[in-house]
Protein backbone atom coordinates (compact mmCIF):
# COMPACT_ATOMS: atom_id res chain seq x y z
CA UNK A 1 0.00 0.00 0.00
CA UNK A 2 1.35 3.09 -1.03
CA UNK A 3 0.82 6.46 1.11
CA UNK A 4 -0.87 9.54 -0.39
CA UNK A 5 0.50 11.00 -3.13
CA UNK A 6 3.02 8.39 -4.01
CA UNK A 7 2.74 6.52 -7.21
CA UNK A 8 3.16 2.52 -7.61
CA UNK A 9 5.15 2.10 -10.54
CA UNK A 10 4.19 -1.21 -12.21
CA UNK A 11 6.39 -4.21 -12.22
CA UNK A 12 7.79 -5.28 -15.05
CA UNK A 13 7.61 -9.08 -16.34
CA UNK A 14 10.93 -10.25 -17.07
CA UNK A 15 13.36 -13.25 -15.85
CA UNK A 16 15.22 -12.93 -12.51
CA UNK A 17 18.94 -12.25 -13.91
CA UNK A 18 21.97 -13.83 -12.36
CA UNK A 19 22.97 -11.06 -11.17
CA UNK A 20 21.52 -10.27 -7.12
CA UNK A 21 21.67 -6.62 -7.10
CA UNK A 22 21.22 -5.58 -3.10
CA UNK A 23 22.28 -2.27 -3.44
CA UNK A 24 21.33 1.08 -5.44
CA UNK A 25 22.91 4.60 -6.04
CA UNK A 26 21.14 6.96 -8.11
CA UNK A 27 22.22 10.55 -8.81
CA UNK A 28 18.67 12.54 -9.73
CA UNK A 29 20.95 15.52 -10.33
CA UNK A 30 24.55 16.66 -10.45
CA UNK A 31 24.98 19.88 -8.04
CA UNK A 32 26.75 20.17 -4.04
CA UNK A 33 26.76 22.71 -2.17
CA UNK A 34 29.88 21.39 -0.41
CA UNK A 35 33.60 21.03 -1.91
CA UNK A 36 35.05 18.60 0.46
CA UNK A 37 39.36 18.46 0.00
CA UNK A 38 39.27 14.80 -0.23
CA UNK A 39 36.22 14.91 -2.63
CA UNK A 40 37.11 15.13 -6.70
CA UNK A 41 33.24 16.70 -7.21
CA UNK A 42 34.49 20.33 -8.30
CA UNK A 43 36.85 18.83 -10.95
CA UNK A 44 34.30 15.82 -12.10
CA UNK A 45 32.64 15.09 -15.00
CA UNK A 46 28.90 15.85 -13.86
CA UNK A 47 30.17 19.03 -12.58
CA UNK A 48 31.16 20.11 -15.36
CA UNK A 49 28.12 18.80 -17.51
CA UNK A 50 25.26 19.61 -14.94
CA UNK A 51 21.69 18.09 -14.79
CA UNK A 52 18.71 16.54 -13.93
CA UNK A 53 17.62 13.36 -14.33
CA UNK A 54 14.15 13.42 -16.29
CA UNK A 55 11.10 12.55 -14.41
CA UNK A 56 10.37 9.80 -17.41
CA UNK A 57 14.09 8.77 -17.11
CA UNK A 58 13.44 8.24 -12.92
CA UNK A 59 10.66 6.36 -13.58
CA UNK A 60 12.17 3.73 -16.11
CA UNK A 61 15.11 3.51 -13.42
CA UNK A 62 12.57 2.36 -10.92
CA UNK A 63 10.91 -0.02 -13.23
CA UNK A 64 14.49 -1.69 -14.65
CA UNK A 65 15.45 -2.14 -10.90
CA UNK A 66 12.14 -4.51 -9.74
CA UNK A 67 13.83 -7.87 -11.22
CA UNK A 68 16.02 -7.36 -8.24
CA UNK A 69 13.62 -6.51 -6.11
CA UNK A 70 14.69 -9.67 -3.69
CA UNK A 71 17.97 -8.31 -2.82
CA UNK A 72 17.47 -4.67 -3.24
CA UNK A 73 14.53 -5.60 -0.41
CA UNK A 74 16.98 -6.90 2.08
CA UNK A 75 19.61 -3.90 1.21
CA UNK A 76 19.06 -0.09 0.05
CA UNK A 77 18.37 2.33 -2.16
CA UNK A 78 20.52 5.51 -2.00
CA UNK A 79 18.97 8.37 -4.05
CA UNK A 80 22.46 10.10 -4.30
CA UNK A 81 25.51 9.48 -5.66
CA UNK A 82 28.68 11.77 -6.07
CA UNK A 83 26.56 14.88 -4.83
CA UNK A 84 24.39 16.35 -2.35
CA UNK A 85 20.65 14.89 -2.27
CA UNK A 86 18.29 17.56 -0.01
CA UNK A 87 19.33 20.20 -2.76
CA UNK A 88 16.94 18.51 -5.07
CA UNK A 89 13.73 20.04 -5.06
CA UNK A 90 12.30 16.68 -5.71
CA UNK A 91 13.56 14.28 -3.17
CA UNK A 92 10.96 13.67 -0.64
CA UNK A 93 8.59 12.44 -3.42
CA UNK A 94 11.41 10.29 -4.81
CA UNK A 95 11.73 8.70 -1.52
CA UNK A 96 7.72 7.97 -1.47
CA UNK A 97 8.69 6.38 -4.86
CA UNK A 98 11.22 4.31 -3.64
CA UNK A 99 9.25 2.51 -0.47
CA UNK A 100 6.67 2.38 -3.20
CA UNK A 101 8.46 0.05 -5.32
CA UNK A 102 10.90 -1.57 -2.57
CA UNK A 103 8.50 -1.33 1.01
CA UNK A 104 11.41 -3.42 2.63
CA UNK A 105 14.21 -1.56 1.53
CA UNK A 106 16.50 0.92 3.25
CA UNK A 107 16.64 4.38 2.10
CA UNK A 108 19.92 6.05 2.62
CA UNK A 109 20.41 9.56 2.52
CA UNK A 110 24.02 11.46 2.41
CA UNK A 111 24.15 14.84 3.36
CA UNK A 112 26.41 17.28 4.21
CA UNK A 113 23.91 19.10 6.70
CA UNK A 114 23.84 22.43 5.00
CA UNK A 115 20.48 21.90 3.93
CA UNK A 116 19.12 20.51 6.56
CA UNK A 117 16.62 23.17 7.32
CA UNK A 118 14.00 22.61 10.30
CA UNK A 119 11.30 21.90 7.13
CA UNK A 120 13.50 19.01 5.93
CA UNK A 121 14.24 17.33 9.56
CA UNK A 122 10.24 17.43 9.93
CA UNK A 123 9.77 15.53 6.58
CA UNK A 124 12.73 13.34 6.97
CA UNK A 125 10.93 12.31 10.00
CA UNK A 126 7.57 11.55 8.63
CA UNK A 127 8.93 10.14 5.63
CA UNK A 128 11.45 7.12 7.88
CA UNK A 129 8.99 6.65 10.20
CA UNK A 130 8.68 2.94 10.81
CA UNK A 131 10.62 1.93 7.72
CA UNK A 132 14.12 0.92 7.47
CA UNK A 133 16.39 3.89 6.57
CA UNK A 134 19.63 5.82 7.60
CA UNK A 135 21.02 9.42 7.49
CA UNK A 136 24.13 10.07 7.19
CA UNK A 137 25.47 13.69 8.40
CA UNK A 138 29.05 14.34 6.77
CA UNK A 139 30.56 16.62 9.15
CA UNK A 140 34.18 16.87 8.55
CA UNK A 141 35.66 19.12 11.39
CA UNK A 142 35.86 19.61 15.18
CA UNK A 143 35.45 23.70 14.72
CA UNK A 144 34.94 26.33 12.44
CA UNK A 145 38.42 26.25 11.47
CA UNK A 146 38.98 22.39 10.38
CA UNK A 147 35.67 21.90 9.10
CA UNK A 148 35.61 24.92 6.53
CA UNK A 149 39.04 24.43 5.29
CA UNK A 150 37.66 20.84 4.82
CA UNK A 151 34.80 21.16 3.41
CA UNK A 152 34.17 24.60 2.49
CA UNK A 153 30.63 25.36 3.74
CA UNK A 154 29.61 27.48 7.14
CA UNK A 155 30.55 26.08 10.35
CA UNK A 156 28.02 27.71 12.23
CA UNK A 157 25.04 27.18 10.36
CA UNK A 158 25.47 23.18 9.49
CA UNK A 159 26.73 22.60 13.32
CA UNK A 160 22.89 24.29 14.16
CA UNK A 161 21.63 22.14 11.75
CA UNK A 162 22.35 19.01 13.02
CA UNK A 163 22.28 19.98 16.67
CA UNK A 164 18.74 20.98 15.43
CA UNK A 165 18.20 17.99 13.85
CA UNK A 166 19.41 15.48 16.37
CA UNK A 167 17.13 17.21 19.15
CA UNK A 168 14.49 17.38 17.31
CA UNK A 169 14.56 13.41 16.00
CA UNK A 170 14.82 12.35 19.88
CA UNK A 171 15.85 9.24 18.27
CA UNK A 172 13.35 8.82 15.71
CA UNK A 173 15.96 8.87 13.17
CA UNK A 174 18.58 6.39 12.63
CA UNK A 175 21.42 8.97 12.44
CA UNK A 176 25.16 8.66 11.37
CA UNK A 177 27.65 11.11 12.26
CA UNK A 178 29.98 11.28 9.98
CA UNK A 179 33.83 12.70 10.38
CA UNK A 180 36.77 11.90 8.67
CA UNK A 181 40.16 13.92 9.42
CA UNK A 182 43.06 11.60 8.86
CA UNK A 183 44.13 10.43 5.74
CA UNK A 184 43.77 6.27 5.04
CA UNK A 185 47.45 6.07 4.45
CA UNK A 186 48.49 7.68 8.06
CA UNK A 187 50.06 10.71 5.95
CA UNK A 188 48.13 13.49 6.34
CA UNK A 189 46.31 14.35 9.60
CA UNK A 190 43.69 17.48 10.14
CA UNK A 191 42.00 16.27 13.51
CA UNK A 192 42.15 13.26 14.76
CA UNK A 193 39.66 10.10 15.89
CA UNK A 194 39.74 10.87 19.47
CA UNK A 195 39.52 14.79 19.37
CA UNK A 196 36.31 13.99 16.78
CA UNK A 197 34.68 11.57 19.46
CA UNK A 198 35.55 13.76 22.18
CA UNK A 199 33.92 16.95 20.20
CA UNK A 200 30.77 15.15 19.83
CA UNK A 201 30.41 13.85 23.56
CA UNK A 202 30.49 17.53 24.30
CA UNK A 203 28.09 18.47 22.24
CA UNK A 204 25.78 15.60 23.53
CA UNK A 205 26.35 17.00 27.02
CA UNK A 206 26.10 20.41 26.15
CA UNK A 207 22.99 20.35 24.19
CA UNK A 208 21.23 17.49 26.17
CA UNK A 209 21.20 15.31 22.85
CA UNK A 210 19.64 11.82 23.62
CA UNK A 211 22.07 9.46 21.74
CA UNK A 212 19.74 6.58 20.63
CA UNK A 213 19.84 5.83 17.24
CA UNK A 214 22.95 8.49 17.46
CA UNK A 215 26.20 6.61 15.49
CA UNK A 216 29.45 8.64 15.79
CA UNK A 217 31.33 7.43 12.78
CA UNK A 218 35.31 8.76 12.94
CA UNK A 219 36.75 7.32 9.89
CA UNK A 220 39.50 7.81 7.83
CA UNK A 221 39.38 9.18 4.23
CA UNK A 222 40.93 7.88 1.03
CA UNK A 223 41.96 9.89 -2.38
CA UNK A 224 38.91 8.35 -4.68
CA UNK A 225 41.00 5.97 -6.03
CA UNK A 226 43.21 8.83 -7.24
CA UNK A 227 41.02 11.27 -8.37
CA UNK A 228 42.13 14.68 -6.59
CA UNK A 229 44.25 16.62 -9.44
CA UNK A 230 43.21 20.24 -8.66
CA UNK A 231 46.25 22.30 -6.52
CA UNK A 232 43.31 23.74 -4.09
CA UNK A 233 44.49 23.05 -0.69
CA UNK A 234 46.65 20.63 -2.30
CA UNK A 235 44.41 18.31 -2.91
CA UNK A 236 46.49 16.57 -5.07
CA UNK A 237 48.87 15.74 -2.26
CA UNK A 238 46.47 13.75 -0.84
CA UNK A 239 46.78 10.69 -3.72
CA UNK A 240 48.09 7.41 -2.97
CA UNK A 241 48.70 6.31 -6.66
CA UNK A 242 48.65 2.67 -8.01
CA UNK A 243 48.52 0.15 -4.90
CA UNK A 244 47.77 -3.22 -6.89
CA UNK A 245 48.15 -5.36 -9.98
CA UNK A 246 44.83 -6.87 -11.59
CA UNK A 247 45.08 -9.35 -14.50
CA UNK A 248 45.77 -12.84 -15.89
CA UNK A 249 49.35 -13.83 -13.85
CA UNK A 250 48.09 -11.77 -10.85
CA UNK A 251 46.66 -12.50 -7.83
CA UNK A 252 42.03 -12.53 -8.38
CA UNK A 253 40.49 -9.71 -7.92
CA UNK A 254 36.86 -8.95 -6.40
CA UNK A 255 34.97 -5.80 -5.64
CA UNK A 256 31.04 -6.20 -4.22
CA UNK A 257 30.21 -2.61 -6.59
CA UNK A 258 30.05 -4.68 -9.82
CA UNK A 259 27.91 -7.62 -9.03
CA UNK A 260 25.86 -6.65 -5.82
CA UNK A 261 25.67 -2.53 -6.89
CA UNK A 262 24.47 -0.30 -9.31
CA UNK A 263 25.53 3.07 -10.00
CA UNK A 264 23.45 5.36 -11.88
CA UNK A 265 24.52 8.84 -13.48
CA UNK A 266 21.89 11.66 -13.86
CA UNK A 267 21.66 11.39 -17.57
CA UNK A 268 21.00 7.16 -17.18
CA UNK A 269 24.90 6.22 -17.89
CA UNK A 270 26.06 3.36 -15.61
CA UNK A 271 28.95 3.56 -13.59
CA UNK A 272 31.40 1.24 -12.59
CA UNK A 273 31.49 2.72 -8.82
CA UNK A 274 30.93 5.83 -6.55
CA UNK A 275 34.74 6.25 -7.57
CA UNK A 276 34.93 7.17 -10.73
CA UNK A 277 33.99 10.71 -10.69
CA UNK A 278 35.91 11.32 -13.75
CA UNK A 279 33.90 9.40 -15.74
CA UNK A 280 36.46 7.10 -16.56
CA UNK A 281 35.04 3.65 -17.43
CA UNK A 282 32.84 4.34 -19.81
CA UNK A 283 29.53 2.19 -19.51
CA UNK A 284 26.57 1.80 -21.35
CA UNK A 285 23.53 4.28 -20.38
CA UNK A 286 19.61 3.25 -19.47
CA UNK A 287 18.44 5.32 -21.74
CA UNK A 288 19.75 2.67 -24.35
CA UNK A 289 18.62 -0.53 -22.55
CA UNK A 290 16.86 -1.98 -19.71
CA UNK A 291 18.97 -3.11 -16.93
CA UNK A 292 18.50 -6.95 -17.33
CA UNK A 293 19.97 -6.31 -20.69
CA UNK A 294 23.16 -4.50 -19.68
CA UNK A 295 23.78 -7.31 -16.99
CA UNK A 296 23.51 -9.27 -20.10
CA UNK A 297 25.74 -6.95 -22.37
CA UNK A 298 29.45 -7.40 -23.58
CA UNK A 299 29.94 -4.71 -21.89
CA UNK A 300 29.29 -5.50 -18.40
CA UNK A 301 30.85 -9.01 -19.25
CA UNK A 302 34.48 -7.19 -20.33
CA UNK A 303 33.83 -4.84 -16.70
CA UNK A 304 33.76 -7.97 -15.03
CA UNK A 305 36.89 -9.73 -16.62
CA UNK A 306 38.80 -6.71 -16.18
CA UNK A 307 38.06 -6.02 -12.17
CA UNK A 308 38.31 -9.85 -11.43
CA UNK A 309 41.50 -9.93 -13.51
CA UNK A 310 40.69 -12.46 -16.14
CA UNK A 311 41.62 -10.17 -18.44
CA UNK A 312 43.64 -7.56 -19.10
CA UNK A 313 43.12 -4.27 -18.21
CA UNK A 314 44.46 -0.39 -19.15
CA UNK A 315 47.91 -0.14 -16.78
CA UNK A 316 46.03 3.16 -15.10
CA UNK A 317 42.77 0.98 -14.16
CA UNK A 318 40.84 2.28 -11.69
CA UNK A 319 40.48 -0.58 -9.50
CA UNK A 320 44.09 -0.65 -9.30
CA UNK A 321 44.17 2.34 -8.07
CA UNK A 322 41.84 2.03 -5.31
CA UNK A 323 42.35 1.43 -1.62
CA UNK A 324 38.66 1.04 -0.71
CA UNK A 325 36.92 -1.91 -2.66
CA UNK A 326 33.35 -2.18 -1.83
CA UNK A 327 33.15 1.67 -0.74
């Protein structure tokens, strides 16, 4: 049963594919508000070719995705991917669309908190409540100074949103914390783990924040599998470069994004993972074919040779590159 307003989108008759596709990323449109350090968004390719995803396009992303409907069930749906989702003017009805489709799923929503206006908490509450979802709140810095050199939004008024936002949930949400001020290689250090958890239990104290539900997540960022070029706050420092060898003679290769994930670009194209900002591995797009069909393709057949290393690959492949398989 659907709720007011939302629309079922019909199922559509095919074969269950081989493929058990748990989890979903979906970019409905290319803009953040944000420019993270460690984040390759203001030199990527959907930056600079902006959009939307049609409503038409949205639709026939929903419908390709119910074969899977099993696993995607028992994992979740994440209407973002590479940028920030409570920009788009549209979200709250595309989450109504996704519990639509999926009831069982999880609906996971990134943010970096700047938009997370006292309107938006209020929805985001009526819109989880009693299904399975998560929040995640990116907030990358202990003060005003680490957190705007990090990620280059205001201090003050994201800190007020999520204070705002965790009193107001009173553990209603299932909320993430998330802060990430060391590099993944040890090198490169702008708070640490402890000074991150300790921030946080004073604000809990300070602000009489109930923690249930509450997740402090202190983690330690990676380089996007070598994706930071730009000199801005030398960004570019921050990559690790090659770290492994993937093909026939080497050791076999797996990565849960290309048989258990699906990443899809504003304009339909497929990507490879939530990597490969640049656009890199270039994929067929939805607009072309149903899903089933590109599971089905050459294409996603010569993706799959390449990652697992039974054949060979381009010596700059990304998944050689990357120090974070499966995310």
């Amino acid at each position: 049963m659907t709720r007011p307003g939302a629309q079922a989108l019909p199922l559509i008759p095919t074969l269950r594919p081989k493929v058990q596709i748990r989890n979903v990323q979906i970019q409905t449109h290319s803009r953040c508000n944000a420019d993270c350090v460690f984040c390759p968004y203001s030199e990527s390719e959907h930056y600079e070719n902006p959009g939307t995803m049609p409503d038409e396009l949205w639709e026939k992303v929903l419908r390709d995705l119910t074969p899977f409907a099993e696993g995607i069930n028992r994992g979740k749906v994440c209407p973002y991917l590479m940028q920030e989702p409570l920009i788009d003017k549209s979200i709250f009805e595309k989450i109504e669309q996704i519990y639509s489709v999926f009831p069982q799923t999880c609906v996971e929503i990134s943010t970096n908190g700047a938009a997370l206006t006292e309107r938006v908490v209020a929805r985001l509450i009526e819109l989880f409540r009693g299904r399975r979802h998560e929040l995640w709140v990116s907030h990358h810095g202990i003060d005003a100074e680490t957190l705007e050199h990090i990620m280059k939004i205001n201090y003050k008024q994201a800190h007020a949103n999520l204070i705002n936002l965790l009193k107001t949930s009173e553990g209603q949400l299932k909320v993430k914390i998330r802060g990430a001020g060391e590099s993944r290689d040890g090198k490169h250090r702008y708070f640490s783990r402890e000074a991150y958890l300790d921030y946080w239990k004073q604000n809990f104290c300070e602000y009489g924040i109930n923690p249930r539900n509450i997740h402090v997540d202190a983690f330690t960022f990676h380089d996007r599998a070598g994706g930071l070029h730009r000199m801005d706050r030398d960004a570019y420092k921050l990559n690790i470069g090659k770290i492994r060898d993937i093909g026939p003679g080497h050791q076999p290769f797996h990565c849960q994004r290309i048989d258990e994930w699906i990443h899809i670009m504003h304009d339909g194209r497929i990507r490879i993972c939530c990597m490969d900002y640049h656009g890199e591995v270039e994929l067929p797009s939805l607009q072309d074919m149903t899903l089933v069909e590109y599971f089905e393709s050459d294409a996603y057949r010569k993706l799959v040779g390449m990652v697992t290393g039974r054949e060979e690959s381009p010596e700059d492949f990304i998944c050689k590159r990357c120090v974070s398989p499966g995310g």
